[in-house]
PDB file of N, CA and C in Angstrom:
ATOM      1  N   UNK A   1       0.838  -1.187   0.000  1.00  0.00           N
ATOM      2  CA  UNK A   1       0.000   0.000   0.000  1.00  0.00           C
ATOM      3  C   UNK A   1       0.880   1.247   0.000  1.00  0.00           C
ATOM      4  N   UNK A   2       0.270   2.092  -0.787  1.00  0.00           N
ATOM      5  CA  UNK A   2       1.163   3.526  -0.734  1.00  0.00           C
ATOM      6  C   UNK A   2       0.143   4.336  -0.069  1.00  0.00           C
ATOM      7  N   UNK A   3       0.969   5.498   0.274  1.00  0.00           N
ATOM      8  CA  UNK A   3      -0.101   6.945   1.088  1.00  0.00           C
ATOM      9  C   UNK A   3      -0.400   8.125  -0.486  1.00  0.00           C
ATOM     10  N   UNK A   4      -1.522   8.019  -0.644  1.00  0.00           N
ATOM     11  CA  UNK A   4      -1.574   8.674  -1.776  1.00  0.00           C
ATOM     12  C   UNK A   4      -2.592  10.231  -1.007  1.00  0.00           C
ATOM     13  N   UNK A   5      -3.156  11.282  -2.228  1.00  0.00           N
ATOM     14  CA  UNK A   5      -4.174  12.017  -1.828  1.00  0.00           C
ATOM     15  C   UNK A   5      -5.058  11.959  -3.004  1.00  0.00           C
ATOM     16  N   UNK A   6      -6.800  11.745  -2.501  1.00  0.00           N
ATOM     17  CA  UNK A   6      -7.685  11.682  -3.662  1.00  0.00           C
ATOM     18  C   UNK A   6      -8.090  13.313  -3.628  1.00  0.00           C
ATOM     19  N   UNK A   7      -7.695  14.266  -4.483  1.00  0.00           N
ATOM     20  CA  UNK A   7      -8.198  15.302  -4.824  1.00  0.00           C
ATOM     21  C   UNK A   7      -9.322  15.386  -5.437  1.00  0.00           C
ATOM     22  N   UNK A   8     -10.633  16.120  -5.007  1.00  0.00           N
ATOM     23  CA  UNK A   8     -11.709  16.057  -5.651  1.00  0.00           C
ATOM     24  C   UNK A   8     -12.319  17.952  -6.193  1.00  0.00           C
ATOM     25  N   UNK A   9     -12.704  18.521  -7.307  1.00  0.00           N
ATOM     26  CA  UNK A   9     -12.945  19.782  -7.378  1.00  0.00           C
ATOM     27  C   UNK A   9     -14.127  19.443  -7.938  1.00  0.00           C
ATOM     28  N   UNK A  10     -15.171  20.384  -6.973  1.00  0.00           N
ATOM     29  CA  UNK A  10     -16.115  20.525  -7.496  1.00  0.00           C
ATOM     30  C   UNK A  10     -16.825  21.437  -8.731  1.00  0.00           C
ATOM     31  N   UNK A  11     -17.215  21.476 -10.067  1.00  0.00           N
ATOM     32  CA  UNK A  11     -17.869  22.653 -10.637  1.00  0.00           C
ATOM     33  C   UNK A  11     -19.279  22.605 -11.082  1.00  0.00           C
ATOM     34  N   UNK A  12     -19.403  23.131 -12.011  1.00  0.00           N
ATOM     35  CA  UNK A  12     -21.048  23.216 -12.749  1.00  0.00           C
ATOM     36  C   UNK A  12     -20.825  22.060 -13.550  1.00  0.00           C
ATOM     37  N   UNK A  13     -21.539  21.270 -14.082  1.00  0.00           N
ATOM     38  CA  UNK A  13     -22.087  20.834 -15.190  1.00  0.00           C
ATOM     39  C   UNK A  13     -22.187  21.386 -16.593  1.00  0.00           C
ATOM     40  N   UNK A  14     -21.546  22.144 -17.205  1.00  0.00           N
ATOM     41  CA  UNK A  14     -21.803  22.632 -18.374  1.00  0.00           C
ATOM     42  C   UNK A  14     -19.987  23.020 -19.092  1.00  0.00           C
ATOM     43  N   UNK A  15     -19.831  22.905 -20.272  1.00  0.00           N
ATOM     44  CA  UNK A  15     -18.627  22.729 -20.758  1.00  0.00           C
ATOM     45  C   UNK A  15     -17.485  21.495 -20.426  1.00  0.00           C
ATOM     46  N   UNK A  16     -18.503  20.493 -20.795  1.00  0.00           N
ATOM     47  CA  UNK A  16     -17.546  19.065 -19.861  1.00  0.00           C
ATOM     48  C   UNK A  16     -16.496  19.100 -20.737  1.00  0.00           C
ATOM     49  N   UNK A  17     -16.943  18.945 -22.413  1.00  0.00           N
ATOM     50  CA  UNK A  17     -15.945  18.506 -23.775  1.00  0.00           C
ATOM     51  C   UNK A  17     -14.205  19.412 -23.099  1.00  0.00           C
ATOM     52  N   UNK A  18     -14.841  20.927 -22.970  1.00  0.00           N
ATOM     53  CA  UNK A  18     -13.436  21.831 -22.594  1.00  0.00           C
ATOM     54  C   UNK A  18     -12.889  21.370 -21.076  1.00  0.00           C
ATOM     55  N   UNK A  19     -13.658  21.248 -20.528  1.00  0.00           N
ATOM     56  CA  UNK A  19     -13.292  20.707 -19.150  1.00  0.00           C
ATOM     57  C   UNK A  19     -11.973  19.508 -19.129  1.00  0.00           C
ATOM     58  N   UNK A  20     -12.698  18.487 -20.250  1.00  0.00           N
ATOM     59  CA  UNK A  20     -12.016  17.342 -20.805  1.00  0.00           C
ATOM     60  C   UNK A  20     -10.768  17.345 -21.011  1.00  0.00           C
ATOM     61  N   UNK A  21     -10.434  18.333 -22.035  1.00  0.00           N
ATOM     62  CA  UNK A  21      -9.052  18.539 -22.691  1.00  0.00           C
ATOM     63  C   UNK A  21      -8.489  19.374 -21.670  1.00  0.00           C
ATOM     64  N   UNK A  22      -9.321  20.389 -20.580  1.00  0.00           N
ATOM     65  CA  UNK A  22      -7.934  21.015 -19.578  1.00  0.00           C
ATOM     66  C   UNK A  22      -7.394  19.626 -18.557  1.00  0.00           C
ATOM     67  N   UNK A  23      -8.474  18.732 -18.331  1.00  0.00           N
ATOM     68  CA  UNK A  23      -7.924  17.315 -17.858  1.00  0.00           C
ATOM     69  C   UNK A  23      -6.950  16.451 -18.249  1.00  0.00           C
ATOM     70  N   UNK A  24      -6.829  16.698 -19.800  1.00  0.00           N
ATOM     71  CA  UNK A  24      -6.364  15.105 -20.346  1.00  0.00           C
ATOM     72  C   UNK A  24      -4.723  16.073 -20.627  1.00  0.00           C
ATOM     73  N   UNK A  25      -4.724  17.590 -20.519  1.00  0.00           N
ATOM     74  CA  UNK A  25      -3.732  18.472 -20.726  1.00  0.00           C
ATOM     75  C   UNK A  25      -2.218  17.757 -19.139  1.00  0.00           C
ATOM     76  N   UNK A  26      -3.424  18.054 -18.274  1.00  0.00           N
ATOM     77  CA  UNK A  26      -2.362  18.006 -16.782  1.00  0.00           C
ATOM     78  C   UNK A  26      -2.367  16.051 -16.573  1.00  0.00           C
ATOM     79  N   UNK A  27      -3.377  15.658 -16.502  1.00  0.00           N
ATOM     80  CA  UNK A  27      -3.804  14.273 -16.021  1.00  0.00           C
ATOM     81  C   UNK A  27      -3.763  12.797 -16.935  1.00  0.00           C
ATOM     82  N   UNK A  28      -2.902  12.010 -16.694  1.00  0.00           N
ATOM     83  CA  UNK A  28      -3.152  10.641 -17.521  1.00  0.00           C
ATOM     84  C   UNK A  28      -4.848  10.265 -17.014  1.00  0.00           C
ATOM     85  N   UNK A  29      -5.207  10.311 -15.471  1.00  0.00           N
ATOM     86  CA  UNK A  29      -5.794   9.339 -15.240  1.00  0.00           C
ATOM     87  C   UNK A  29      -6.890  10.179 -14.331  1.00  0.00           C
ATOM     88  N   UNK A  30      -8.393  10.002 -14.680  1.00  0.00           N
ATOM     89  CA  UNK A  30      -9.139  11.088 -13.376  1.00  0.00           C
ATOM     90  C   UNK A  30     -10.935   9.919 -13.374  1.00  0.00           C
ATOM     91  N   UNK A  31     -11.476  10.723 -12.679  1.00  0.00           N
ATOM     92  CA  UNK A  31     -12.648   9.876 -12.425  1.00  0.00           C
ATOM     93  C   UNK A  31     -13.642  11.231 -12.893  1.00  0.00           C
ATOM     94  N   UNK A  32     -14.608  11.292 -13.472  1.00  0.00           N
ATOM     95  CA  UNK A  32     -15.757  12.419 -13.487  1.00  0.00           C
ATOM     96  C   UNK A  32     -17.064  12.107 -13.174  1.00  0.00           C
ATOM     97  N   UNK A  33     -18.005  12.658 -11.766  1.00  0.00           N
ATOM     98  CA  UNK A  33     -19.250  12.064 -11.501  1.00  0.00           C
ATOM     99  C   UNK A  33     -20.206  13.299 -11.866  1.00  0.00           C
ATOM    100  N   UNK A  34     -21.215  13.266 -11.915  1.00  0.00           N
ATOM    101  CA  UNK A  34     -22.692  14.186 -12.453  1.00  0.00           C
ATOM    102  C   UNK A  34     -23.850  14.464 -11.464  1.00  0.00           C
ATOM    103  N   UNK A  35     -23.100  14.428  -9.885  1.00  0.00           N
ATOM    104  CA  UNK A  35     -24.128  14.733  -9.073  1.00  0.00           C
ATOM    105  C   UNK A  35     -25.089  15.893  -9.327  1.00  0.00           C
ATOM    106  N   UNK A  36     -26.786  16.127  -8.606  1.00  0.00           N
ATOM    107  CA  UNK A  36     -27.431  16.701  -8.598  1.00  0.00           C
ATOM    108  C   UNK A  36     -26.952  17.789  -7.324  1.00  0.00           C
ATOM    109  N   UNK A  37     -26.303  18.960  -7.565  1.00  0.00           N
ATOM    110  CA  UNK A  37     -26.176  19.436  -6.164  1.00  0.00           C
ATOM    111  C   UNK A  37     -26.851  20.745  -5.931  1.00  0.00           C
ATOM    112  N   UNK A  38     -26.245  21.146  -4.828  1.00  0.00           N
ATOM    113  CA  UNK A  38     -27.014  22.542  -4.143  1.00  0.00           C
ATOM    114  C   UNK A  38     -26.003  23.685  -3.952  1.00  0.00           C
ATOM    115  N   UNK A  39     -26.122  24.854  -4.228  1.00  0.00           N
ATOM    116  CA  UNK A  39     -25.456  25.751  -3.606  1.00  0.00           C
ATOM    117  C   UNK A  39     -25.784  27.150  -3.853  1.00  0.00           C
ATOM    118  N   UNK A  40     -26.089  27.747  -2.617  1.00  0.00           N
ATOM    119  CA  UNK A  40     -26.236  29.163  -2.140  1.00  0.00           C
ATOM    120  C   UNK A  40     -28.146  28.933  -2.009  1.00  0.00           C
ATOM    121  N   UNK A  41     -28.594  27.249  -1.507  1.00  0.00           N
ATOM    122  CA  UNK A  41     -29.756  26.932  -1.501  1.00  0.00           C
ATOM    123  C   UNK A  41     -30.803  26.702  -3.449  1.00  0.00           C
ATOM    124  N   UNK A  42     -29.835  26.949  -4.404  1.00  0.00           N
ATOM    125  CA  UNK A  42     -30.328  26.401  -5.452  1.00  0.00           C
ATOM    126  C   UNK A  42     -29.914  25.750  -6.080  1.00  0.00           C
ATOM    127  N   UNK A  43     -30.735  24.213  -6.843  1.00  0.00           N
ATOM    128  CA  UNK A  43     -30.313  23.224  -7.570  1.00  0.00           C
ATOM    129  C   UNK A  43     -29.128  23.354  -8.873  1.00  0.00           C
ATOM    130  N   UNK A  44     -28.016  22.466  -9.110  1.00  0.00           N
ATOM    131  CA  UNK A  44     -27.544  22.663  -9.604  1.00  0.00           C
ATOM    132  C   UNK A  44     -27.108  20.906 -10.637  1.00  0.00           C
ATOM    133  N   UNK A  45     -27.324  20.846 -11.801  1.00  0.00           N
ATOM    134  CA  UNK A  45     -26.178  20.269 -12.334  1.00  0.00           C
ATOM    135  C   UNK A  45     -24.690  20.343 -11.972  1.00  0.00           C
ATOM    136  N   UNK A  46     -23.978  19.873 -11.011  1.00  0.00           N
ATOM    137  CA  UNK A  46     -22.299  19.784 -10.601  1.00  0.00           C
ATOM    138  C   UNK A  46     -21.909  18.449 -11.247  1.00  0.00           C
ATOM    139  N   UNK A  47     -20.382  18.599 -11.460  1.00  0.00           N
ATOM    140  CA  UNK A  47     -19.594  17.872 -11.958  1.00  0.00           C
ATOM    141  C   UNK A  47     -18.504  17.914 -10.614  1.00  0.00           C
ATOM    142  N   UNK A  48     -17.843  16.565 -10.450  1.00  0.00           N
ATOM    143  CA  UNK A  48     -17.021  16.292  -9.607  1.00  0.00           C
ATOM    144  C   UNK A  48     -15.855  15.423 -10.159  1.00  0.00           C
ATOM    145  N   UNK A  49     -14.855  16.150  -9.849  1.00  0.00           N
ATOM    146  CA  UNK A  49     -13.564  15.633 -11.076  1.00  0.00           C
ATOM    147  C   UNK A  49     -12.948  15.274  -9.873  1.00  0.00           C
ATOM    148  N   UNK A  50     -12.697  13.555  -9.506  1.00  0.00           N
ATOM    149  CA  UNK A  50     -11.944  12.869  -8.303  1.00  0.00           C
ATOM    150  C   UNK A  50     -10.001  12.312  -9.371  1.00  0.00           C
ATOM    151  N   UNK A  51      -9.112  13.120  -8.463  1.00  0.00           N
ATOM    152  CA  UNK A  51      -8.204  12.572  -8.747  1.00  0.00           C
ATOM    153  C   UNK A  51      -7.243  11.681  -7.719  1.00  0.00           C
ATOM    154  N   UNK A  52      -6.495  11.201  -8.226  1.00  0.00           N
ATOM    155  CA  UNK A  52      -5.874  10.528  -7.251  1.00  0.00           C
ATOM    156  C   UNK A  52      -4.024  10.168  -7.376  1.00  0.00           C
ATOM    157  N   UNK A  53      -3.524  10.544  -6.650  1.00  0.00           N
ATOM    158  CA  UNK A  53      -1.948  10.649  -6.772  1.00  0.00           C
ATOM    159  C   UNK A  53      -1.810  11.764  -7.478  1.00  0.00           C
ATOM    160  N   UNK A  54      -2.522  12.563  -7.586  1.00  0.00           N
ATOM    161  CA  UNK A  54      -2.101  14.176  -8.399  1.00  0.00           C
ATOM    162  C   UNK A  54      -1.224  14.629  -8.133  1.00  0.00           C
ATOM    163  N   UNK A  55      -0.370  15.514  -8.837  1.00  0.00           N
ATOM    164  CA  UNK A  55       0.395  16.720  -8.791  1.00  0.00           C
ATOM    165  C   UNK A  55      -0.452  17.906  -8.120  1.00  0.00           C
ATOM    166  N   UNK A  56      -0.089  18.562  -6.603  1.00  0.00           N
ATOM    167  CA  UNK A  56      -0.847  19.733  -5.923  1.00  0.00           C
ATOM    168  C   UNK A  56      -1.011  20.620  -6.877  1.00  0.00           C
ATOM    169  N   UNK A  57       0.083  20.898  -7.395  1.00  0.00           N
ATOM    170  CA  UNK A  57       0.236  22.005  -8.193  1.00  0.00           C
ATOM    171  C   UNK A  57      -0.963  22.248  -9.602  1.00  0.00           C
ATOM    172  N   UNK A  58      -0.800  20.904 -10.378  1.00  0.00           N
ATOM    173  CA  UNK A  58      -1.622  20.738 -11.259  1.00  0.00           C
ATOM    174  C   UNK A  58      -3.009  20.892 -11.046  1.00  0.00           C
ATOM    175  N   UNK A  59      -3.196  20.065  -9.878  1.00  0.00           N
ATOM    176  CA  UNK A  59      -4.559  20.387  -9.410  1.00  0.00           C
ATOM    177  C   UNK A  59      -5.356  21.478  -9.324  1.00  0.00           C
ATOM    178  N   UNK A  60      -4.383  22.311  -8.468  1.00  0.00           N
ATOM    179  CA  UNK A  60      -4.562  23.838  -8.414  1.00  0.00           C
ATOM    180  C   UNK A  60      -4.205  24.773  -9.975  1.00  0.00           C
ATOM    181  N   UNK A  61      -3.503  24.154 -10.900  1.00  0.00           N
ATOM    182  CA  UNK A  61      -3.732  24.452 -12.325  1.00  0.00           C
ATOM    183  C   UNK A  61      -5.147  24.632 -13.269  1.00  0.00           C
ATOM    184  N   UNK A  62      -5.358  23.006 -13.040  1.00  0.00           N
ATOM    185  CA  UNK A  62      -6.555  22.968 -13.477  1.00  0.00           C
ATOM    186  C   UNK A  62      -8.187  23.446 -13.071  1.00  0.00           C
ATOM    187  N   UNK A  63      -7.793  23.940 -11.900  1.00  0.00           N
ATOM    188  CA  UNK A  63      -8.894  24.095 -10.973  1.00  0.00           C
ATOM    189  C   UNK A  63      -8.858  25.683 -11.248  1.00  0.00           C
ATOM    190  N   UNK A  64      -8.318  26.225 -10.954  1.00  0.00           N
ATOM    191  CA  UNK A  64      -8.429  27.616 -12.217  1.00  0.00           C
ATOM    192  C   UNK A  64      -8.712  27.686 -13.472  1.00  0.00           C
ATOM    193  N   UNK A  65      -8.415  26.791 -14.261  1.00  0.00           N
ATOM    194  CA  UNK A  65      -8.729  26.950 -15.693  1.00  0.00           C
ATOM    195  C   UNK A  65     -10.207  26.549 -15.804  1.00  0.00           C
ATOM    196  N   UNK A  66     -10.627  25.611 -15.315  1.00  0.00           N
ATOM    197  CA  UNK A  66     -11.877  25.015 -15.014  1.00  0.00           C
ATOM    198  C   UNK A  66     -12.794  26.388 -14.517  1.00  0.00           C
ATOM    199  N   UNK A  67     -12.596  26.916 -13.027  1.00  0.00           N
ATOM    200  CA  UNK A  67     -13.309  27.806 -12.925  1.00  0.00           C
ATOM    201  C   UNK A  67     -13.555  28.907 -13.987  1.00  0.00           C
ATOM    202  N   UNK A  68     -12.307  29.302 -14.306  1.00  0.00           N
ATOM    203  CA  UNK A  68     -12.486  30.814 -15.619  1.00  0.00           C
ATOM    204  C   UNK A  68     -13.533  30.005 -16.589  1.00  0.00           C
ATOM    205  N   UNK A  69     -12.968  28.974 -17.178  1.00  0.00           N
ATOM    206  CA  UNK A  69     -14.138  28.511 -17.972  1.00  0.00           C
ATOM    207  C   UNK A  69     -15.237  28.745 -17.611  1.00  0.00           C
ATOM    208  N   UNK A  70     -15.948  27.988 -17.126  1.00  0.00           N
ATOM    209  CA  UNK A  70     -17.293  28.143 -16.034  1.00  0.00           C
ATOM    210  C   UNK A  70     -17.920  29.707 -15.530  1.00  0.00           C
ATOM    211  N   UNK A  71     -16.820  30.259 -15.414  1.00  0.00           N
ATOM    212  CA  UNK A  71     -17.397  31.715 -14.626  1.00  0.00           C
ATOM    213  C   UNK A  71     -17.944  31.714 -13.734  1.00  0.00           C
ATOM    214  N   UNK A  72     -16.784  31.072 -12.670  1.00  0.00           N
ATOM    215  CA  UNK A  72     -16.940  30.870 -11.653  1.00  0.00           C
ATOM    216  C   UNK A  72     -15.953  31.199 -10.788  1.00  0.00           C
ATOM    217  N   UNK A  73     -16.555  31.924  -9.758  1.00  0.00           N
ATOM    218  CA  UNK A  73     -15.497  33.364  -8.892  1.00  0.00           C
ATOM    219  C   UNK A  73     -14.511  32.018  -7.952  1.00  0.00           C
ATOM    220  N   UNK A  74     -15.360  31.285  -7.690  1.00  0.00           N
ATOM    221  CA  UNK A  74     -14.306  29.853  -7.138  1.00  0.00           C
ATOM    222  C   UNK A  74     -14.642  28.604  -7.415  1.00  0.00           C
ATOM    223  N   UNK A  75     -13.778  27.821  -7.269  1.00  0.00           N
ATOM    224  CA  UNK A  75     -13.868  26.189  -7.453  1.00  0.00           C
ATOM    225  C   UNK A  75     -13.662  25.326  -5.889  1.00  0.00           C
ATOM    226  N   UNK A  76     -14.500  24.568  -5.470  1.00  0.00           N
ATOM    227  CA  UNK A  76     -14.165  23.788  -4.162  1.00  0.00           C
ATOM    228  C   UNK A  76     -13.232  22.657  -5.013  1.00  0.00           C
ATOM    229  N   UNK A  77     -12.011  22.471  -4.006  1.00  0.00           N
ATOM    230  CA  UNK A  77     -10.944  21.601  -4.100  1.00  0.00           C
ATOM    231  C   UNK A  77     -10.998  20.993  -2.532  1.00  0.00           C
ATOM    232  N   UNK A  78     -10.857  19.559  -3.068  1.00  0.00           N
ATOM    233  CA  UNK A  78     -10.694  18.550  -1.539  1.00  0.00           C
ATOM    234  C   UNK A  78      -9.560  18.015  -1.428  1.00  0.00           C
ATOM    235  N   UNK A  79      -8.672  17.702  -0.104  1.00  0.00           N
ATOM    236  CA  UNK A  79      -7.361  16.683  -0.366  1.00  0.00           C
ATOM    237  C   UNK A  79      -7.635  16.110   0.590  1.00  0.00           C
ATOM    238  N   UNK A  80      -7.796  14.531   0.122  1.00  0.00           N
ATOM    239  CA  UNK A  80      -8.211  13.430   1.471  1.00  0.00           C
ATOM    240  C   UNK A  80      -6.897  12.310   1.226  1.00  0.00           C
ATOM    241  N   UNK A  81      -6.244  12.496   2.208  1.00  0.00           N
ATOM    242  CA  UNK A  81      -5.444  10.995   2.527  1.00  0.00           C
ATOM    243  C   UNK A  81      -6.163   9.656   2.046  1.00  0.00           C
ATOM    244  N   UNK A  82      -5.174   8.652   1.429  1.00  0.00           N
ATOM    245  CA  UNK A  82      -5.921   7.265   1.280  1.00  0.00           C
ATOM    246  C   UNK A  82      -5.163   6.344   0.957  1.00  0.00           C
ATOM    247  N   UNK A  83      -4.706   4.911   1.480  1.00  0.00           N
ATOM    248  CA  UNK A  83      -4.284   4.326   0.916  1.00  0.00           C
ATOM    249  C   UNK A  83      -4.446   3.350  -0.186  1.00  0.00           C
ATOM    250  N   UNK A  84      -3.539   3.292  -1.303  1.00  0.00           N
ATOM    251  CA  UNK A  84      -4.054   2.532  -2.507  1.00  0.00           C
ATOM    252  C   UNK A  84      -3.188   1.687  -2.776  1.00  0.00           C
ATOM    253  N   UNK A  85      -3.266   0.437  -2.932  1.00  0.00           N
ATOM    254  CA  UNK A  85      -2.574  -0.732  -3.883  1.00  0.00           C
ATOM    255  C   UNK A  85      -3.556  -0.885  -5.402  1.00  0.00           C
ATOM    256  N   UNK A  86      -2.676  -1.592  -6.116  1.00  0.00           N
ATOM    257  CA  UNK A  86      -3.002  -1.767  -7.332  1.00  0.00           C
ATOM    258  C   UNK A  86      -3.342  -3.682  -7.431  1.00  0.00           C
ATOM    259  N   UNK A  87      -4.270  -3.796  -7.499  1.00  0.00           N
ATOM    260  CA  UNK A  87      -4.781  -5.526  -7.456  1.00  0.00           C
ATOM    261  C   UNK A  87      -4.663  -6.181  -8.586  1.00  0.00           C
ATOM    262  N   UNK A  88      -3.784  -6.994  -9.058  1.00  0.00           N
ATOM    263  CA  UNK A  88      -3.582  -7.333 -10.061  1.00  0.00           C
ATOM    264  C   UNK A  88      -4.380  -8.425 -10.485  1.00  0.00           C
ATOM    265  N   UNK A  89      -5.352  -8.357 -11.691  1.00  0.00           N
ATOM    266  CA  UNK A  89      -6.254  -9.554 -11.603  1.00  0.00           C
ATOM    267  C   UNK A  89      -5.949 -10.900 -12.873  1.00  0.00           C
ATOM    268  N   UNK A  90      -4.780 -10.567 -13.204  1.00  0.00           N
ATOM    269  CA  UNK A  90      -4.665 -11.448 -14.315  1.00  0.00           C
ATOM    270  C   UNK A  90      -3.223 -12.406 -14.043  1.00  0.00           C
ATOM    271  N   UNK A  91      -3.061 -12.030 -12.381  1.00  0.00           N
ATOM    272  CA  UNK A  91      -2.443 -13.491 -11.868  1.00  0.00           C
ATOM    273  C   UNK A  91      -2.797 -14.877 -11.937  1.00  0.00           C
ATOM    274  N   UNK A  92      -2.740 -15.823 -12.004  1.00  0.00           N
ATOM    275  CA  UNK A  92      -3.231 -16.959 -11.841  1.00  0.00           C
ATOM    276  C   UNK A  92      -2.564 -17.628 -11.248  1.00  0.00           C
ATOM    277  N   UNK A  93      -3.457 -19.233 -10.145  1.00  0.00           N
ATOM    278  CA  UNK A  93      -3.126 -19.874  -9.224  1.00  0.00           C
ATOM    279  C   UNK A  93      -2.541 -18.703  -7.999  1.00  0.00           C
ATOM    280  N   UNK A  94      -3.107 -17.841  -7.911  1.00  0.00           N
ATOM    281  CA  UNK A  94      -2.999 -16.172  -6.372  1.00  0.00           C
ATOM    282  C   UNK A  94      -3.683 -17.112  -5.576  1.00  0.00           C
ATOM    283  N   UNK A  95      -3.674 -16.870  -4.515  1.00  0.00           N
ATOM    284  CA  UNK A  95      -4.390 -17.462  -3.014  1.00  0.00           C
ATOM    285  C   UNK A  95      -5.214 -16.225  -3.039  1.00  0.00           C
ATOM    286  N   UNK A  96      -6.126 -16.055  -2.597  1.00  0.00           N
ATOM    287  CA  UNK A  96      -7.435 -15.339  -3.057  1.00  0.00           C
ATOM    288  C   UNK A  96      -8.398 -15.746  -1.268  1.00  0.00           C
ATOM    289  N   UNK A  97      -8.942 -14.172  -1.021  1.00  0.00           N
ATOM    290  CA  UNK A  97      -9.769 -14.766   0.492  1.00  0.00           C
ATOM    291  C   UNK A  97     -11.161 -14.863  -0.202  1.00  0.00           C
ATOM    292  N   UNK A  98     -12.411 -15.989   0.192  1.00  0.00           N
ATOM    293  CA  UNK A  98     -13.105 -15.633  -0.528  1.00  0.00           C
ATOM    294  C   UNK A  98     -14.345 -14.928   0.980  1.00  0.00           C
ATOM    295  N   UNK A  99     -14.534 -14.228   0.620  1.00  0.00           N
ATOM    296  CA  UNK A  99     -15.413 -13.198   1.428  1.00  0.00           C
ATOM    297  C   UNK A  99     -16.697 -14.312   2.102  1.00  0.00           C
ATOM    298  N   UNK A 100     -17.114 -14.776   1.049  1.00  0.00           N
ATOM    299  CA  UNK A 100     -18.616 -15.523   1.229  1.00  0.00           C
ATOM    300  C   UNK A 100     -18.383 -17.059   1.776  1.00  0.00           C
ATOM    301  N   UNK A 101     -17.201 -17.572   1.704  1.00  0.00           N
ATOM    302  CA  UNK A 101     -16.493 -18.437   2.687  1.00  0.00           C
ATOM    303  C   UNK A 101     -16.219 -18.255   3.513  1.00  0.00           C
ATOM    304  N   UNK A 102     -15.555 -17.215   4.310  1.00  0.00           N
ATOM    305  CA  UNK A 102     -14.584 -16.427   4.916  1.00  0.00           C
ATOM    306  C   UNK A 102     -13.460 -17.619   5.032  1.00  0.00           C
ATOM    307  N   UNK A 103     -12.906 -17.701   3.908  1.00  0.00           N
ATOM    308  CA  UNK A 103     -11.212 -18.638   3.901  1.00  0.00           C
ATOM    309  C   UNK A 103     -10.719 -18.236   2.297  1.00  0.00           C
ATOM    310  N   UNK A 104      -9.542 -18.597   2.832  1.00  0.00           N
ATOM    311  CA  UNK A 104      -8.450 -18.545   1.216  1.00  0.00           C
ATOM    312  C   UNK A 104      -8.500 -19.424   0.901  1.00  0.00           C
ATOM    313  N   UNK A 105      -8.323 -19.639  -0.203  1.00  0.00           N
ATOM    314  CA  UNK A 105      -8.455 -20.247  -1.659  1.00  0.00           C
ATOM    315  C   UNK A 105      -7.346 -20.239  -2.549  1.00  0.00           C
ATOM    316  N   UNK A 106      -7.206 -21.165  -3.396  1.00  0.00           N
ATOM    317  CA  UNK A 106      -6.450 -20.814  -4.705  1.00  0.00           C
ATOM    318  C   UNK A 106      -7.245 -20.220  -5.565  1.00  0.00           C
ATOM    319  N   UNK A 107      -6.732 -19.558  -6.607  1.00  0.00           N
ATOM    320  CA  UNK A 107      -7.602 -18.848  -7.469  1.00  0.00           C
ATOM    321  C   UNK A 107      -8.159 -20.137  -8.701  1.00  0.00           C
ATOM    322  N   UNK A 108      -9.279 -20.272  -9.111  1.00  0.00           N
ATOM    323  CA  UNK A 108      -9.799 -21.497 -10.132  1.00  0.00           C
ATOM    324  C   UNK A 108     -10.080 -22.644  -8.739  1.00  0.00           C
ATOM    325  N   UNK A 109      -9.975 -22.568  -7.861  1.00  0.00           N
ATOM    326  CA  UNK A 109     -10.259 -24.050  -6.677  1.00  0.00           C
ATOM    327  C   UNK A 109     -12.085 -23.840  -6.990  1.00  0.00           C
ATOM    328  N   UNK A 110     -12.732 -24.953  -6.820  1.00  0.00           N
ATOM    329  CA  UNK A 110     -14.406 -25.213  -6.478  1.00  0.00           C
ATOM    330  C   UNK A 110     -14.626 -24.665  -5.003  1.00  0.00           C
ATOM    331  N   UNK A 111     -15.622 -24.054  -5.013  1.00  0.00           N
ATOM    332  CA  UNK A 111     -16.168 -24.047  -4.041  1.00  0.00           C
ATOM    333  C   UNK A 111     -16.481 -25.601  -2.513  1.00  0.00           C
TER     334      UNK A 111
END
């Protein structure tokens, strides 16, 4: 496991395509969700761009460019601690726990 940070910025919903390319400019790799949200008490189309192992800097790059786009006087930015491994699933014969057993296994064994 490594100590990573999942950066998350919140904006509007509208100009995803440009949004896209200031992403794919700084970021190999990002997550984008389409929550229904609220703010200053009225409904909003928001977009939530979750990154993870980011560059601070970039973050805070893109999170300006994003806002000017938008026309938006600010952007909410999150930094949450988390640890992440990478699960490799195209091992074979792995010892594997199986949850709904609660025991390990070889990977391909019968139930």
């Amino acid at each position: 496991m490594t100590r990573e940070f999942v950066y998350r910025l919140y904006t509007e919903q509208k100009n995803i395509c440009e949004i896209e390319a200031i992403l794919d400019r700084y970021f190999q790799s990002y997550n984008m969700y389409f929550p229904t949200s609220r703010f200053q008490g009225k409904a909003e189309l928001g977009c939530v761009i979750e990154l993870i192992g980011a560059d601070a800097l970039q973050v805070d790059a893109a999170a300006v460019l994003i806002g000017r786009l938008n026309n938006q006087e600010q952007v909410l930015v999150t930094k949450v601690p988390v640890d992440c491994c990478i699960i490799e699933t195209k091992i074979r014969n792995a010892t594997i726990y199986d949850i709904s057993m609660k025991q390990y296994k070889k990977d391909g064994e019968a139930k």
